[in-house]
N, C-alpha and C. Protein backbone atom coordinates (compact mmCIF):
# COMPACT_ATOMS: atom_id res chain seq x y z
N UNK A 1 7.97 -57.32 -1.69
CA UNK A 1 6.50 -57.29 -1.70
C UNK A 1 5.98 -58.67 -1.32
N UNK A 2 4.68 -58.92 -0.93
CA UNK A 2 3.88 -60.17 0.19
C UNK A 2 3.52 -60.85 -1.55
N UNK A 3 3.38 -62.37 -1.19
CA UNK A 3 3.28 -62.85 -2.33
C UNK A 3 1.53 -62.50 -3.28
N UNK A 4 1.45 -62.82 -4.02
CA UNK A 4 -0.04 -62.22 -4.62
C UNK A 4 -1.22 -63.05 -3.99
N UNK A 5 -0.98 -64.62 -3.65
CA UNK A 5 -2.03 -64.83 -3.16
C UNK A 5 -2.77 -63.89 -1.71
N UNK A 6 -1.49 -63.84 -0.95
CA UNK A 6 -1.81 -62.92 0.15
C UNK A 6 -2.24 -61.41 -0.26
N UNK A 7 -1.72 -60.79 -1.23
CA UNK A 7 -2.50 -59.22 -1.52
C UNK A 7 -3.45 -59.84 -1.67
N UNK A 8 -4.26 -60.90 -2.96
CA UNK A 8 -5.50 -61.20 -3.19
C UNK A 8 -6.36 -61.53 -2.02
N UNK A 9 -5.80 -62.04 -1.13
CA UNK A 9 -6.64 -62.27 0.23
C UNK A 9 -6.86 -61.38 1.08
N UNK A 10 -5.95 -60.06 0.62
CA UNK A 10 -6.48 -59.01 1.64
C UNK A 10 -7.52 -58.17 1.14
N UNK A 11 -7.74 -57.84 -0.33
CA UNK A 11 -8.28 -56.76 -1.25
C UNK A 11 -9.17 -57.75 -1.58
N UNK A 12 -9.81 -59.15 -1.37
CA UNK A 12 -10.64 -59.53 -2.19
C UNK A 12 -11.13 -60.80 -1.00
N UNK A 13 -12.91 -60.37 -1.54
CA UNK A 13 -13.54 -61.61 -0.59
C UNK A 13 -13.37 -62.62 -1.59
N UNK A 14 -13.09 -63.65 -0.87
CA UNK A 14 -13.29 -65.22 -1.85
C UNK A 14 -15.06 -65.62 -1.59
N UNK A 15 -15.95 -65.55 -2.59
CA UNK A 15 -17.06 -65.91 -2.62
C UNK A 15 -17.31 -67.35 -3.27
N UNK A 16 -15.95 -68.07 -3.78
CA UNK A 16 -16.33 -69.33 -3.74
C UNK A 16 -16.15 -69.67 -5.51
N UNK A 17 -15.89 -70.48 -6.27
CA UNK A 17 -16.39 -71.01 -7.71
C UNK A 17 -15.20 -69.75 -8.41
N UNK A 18 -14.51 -69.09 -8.18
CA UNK A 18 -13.46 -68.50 -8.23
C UNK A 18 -14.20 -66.98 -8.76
N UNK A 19 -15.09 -66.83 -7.79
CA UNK A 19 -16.01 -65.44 -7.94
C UNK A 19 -15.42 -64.80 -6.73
N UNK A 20 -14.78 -63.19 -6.51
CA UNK A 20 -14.18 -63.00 -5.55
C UNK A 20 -15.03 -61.19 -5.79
N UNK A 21 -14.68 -60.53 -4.48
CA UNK A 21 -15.55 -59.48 -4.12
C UNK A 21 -14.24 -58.37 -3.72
N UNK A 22 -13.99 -56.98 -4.86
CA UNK A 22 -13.04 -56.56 -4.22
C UNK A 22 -13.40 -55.69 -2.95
N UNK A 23 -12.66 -55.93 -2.26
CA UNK A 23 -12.51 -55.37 -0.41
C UNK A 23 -12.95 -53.36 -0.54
N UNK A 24 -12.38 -52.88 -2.14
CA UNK A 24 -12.58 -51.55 -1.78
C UNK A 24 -13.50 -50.65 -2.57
N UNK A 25 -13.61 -51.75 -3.86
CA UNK A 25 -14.97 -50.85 -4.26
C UNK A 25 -16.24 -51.94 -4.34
N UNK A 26 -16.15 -52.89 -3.81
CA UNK A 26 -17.52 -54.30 -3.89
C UNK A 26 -17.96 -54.50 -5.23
N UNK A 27 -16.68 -54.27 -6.08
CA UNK A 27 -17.07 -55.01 -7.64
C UNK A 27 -16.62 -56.57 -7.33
N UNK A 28 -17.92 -57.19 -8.80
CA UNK A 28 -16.88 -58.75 -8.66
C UNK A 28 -16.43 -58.43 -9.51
N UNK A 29 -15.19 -60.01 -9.56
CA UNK A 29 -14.14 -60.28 -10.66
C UNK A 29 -14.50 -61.57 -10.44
N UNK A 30 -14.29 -62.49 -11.32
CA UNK A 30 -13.96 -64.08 -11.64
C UNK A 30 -12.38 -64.25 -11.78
N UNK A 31 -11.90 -64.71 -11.75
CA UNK A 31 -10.67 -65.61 -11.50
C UNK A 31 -10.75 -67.26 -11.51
N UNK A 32 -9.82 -67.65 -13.16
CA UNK A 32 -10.05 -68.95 -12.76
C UNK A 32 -9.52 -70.05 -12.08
N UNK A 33 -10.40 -70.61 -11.29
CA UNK A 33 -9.07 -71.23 -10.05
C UNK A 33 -8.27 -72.29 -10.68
N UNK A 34 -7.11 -72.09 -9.66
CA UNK A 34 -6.32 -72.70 -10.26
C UNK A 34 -5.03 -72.19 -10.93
N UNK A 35 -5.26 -71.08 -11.34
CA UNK A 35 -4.74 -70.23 -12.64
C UNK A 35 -3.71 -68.91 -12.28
N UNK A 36 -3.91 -68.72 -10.54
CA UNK A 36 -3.06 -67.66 -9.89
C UNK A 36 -3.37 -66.42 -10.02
N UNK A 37 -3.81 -65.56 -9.72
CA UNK A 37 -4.01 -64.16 -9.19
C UNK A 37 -3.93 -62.91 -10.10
N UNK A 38 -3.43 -63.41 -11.85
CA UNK A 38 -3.54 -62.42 -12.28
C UNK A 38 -4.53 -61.53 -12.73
N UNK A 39 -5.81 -62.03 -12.83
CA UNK A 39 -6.95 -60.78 -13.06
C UNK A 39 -7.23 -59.82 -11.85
N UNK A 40 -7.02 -60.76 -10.90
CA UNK A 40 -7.40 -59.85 -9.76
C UNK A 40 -6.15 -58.55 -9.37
N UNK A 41 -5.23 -58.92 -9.79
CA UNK A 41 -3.82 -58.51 -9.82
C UNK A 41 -4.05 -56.97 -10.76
N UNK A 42 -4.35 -57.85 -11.99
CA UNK A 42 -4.54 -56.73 -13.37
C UNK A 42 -5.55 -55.73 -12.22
N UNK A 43 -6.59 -55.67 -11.75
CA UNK A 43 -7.18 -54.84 -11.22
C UNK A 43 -7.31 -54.05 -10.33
N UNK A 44 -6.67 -54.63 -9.20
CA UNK A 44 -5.73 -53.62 -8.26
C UNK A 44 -4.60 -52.46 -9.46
N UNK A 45 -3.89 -53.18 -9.50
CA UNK A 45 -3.01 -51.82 -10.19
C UNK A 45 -3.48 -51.00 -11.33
N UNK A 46 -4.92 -51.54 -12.24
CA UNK A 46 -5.74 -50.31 -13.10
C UNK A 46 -6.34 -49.52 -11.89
N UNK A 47 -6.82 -49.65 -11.27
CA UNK A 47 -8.23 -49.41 -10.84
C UNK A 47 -7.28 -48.57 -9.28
N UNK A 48 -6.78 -49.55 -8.38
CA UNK A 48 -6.08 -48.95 -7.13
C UNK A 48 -4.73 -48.99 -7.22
N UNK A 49 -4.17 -47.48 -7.57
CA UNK A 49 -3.02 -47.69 -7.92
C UNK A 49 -1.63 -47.38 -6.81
N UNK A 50 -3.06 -47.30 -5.49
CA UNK A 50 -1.99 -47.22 -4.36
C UNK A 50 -2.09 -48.55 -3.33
N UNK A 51 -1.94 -49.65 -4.22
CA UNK A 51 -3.08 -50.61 -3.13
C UNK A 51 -1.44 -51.16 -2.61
N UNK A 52 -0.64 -50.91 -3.18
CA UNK A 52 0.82 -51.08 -2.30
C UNK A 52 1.14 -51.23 -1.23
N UNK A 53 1.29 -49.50 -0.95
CA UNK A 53 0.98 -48.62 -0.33
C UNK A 53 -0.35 -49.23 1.03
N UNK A 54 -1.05 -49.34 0.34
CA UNK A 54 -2.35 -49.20 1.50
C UNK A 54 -2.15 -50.70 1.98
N UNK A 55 -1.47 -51.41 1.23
CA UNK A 55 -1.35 -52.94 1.77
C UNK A 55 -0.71 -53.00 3.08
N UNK A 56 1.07 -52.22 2.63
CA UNK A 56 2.15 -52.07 3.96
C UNK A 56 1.80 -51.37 4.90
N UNK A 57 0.79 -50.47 4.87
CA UNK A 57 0.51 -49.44 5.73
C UNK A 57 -0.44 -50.33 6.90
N UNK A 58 -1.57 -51.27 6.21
CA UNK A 58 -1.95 -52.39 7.32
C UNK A 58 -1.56 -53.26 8.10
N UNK A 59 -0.26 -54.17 7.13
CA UNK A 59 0.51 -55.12 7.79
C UNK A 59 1.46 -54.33 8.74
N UNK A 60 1.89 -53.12 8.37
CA UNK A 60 2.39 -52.59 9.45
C UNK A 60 2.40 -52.33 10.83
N UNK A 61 0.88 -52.06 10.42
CA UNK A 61 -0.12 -51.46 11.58
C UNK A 61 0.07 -52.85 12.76
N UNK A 62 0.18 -52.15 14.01
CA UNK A 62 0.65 -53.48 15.10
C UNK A 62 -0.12 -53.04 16.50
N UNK A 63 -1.74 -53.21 16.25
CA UNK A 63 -2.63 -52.74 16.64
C UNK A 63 -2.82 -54.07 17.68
N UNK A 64 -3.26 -53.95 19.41
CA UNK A 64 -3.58 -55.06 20.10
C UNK A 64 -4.69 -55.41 20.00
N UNK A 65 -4.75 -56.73 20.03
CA UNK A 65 -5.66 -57.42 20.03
C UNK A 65 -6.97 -56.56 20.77
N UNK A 66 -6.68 -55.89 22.15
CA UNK A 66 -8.32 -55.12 22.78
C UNK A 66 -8.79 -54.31 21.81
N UNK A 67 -8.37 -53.62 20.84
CA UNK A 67 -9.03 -53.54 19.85
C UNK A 67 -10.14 -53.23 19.13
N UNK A 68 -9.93 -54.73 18.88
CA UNK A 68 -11.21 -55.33 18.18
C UNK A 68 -12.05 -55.64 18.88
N UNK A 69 -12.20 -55.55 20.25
CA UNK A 69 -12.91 -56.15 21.01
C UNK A 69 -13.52 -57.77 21.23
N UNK A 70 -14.64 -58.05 21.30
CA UNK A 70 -14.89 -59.39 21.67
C UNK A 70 -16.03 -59.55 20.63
N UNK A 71 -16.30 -59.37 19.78
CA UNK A 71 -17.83 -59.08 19.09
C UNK A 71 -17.24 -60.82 18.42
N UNK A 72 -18.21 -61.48 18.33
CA UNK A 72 -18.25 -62.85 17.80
C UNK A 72 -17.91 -62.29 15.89
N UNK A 73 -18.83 -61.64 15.78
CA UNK A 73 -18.59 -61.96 14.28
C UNK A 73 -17.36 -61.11 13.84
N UNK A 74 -16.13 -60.18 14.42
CA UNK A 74 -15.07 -60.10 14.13
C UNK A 74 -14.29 -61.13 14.40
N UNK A 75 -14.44 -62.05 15.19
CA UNK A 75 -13.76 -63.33 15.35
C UNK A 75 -13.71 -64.02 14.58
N UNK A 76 -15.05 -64.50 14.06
CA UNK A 76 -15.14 -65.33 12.85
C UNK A 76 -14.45 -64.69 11.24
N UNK A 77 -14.60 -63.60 11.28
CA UNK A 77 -14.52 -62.61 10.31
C UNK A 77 -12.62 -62.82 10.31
N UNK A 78 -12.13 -62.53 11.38
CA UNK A 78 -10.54 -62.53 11.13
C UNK A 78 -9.74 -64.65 11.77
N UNK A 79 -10.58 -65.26 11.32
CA UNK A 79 -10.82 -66.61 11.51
C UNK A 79 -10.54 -67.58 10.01
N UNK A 80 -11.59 -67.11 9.29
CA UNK A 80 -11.72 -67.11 8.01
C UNK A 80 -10.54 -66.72 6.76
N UNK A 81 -10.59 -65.38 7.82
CA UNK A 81 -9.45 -64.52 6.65
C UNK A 81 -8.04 -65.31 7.21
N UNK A 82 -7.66 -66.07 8.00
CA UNK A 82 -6.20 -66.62 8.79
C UNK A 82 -6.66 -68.39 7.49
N UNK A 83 -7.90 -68.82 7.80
CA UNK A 83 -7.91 -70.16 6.93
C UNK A 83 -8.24 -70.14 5.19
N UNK A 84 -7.89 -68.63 4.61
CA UNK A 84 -8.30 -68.27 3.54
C UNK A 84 -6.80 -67.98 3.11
N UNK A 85 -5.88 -67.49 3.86
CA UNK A 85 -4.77 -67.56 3.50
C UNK A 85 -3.59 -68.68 3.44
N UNK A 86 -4.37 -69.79 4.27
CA UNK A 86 -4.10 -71.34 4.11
C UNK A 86 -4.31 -71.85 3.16
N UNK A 87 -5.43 -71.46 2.50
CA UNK A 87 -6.35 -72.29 1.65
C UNK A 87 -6.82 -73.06 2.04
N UNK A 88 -7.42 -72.95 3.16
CA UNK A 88 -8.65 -73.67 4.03
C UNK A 88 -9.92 -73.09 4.23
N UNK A 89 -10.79 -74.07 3.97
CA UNK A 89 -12.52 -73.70 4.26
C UNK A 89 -12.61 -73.75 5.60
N UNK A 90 -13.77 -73.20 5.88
CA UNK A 90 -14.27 -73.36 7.63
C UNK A 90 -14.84 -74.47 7.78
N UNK A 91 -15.40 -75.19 6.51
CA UNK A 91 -15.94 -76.51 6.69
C UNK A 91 -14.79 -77.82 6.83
N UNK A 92 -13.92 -77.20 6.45
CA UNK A 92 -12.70 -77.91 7.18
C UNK A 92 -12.03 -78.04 8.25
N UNK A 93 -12.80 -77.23 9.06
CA UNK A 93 -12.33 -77.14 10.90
C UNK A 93 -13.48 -77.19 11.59
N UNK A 94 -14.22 -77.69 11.00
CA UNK A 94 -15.72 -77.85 11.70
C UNK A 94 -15.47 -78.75 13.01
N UNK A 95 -14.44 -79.73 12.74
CA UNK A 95 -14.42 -80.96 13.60
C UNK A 95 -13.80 -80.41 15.07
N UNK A 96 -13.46 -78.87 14.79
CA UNK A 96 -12.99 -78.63 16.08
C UNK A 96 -13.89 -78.52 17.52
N UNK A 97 -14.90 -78.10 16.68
CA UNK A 97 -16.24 -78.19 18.08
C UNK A 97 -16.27 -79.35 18.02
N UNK A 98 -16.36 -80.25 17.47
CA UNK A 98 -16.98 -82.04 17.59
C UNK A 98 -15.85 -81.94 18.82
N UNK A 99 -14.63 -82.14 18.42
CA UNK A 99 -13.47 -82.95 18.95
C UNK A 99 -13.73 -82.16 21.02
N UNK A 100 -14.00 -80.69 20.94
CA UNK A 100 -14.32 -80.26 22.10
C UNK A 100 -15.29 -80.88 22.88
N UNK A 101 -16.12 -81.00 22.68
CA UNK A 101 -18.02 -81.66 23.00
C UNK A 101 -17.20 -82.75 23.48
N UNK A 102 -16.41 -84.22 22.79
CA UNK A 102 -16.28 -84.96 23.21
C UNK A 102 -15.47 -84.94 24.30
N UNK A 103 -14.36 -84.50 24.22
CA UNK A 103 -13.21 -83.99 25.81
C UNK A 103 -14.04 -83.44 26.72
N UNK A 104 -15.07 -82.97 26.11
CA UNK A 104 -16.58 -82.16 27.74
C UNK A 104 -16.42 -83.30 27.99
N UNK A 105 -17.19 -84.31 27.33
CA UNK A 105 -18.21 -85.55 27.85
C UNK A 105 -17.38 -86.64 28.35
N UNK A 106 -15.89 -86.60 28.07
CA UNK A 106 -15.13 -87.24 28.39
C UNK A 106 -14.71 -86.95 29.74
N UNK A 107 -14.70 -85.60 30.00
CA UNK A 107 -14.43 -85.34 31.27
C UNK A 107 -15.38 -85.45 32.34
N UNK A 108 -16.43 -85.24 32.00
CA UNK A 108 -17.58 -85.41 32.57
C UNK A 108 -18.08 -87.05 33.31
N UNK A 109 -17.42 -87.63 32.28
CA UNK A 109 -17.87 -89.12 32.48
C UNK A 109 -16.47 -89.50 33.49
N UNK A 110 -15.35 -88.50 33.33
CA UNK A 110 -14.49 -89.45 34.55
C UNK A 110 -14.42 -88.41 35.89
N UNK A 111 -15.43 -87.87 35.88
CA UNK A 111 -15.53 -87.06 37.24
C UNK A 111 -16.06 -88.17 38.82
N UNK A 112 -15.62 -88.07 39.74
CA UNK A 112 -16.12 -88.58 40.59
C UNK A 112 -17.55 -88.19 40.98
N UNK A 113 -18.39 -89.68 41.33
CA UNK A 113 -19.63 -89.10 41.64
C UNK A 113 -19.93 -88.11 42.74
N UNK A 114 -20.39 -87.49 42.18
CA UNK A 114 -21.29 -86.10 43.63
C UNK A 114 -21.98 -86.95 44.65
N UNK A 115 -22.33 -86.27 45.59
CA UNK A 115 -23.44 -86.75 46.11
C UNK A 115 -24.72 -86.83 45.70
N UNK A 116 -24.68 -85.33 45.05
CA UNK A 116 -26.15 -85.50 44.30
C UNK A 116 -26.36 -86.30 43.38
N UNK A 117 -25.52 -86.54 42.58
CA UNK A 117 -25.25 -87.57 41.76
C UNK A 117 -25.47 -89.26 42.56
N UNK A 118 -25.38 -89.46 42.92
CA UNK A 118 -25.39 -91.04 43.70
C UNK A 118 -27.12 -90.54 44.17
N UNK A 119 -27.44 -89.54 45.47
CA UNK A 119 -28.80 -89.27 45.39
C UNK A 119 -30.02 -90.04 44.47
N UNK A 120 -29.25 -89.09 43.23
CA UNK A 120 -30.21 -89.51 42.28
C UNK A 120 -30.29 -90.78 41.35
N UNK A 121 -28.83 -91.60 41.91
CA UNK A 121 -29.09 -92.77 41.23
C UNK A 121 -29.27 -94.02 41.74
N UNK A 122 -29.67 -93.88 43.59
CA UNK A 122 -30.78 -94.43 44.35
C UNK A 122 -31.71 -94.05 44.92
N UNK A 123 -32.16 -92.93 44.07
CA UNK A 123 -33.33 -92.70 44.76
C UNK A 123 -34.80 -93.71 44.08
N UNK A 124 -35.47 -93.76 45.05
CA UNK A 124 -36.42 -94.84 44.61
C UNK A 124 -37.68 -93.92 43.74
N UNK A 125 -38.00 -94.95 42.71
CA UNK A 125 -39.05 -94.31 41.17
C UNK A 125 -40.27 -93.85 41.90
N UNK A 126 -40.35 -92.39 41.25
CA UNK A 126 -41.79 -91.65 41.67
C UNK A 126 -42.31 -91.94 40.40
N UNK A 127 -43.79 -91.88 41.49
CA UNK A 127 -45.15 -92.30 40.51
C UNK A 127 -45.32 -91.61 38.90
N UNK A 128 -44.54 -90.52 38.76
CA UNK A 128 -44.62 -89.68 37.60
C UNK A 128 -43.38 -90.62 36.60
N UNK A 129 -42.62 -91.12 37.35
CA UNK A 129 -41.48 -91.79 36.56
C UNK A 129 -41.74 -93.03 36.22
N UNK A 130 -42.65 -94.27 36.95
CA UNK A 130 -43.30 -95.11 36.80
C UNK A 130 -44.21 -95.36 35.81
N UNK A 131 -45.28 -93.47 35.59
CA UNK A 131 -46.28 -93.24 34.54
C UNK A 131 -44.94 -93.54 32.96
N UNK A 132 -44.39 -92.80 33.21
CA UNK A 132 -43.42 -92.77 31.81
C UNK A 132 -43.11 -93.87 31.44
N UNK A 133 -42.88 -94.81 32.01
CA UNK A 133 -42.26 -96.24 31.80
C UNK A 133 -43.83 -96.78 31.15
N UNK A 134 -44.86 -96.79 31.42
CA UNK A 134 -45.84 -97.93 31.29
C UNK A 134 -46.90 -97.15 30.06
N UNK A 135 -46.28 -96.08 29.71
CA UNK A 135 -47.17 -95.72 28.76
C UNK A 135 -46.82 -95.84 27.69
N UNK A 136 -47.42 -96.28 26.80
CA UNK A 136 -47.46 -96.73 25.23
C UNK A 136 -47.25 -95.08 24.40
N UNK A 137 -45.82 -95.68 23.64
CA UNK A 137 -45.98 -94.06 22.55
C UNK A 137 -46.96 -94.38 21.48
């Protein structure tokens, strides 16, 4: 059998402060963190006594990726659930867009100039660009 943190991560939203949301009937439970998986545990096997069963029958399942299609918020949705079984927040990979943006701008800045580019960085100041310079904010 998959270890309990992983059943708990499949049968239960983590809502944070060790308040978790079960996946099949949307009761909460508390769990105190720290403390390992047994309330949530105790409640699968009162309550779903085939959640075994319904666990292997998913991990089994070897469904392709087209799928799910492209919908953004299943992305994020099975994103979460991959850094929840880490024990990682999303506010902990935030830096991955930063770190992208900069490799843009990085690339950007070692591109050879265009023409249009040079164009525009002798072309001589129109009167509208002149106004901008001499006016007081």
């Amino acid at each position: 059998m998959a270890p309990n943190r992983e059943i708990c991560t499949f049968f239960y939203e983590d809502k944070g402060q060790g308040d978790y949301r079960c996946q099949l009937r949307g009761t909460s439970r508390k769990q105190q963190v720290g403390s390992g998986y047994s309330n949530l545990l105790s409640h699968l096997t009162s309550t779903h006594h085939d959640f075994e069963e319904t666990y292997r029958a998913s991990v089994a399942t070897d469904a392709p990726l087209s799928s799910f299609g492209q919908d953004a918020e299943v992305h994020i949705a099975m994103f979460k659930r991959v850094l929840s079984l880490n024990n990682k927040y999303f506010s902990m990979v935030a830096f991955l867009e930063q770190e992208q943006e900069q490799e843009l701008s990085e690339q950007e800045l070692a591109q050879e100039p265009t023409e249009e580019m040079e164009e525009e960085l002798t072309q001589k100041p129109t009167e509208e660009m002149a106004e901008g310079l001499t006016q007081k904010p």
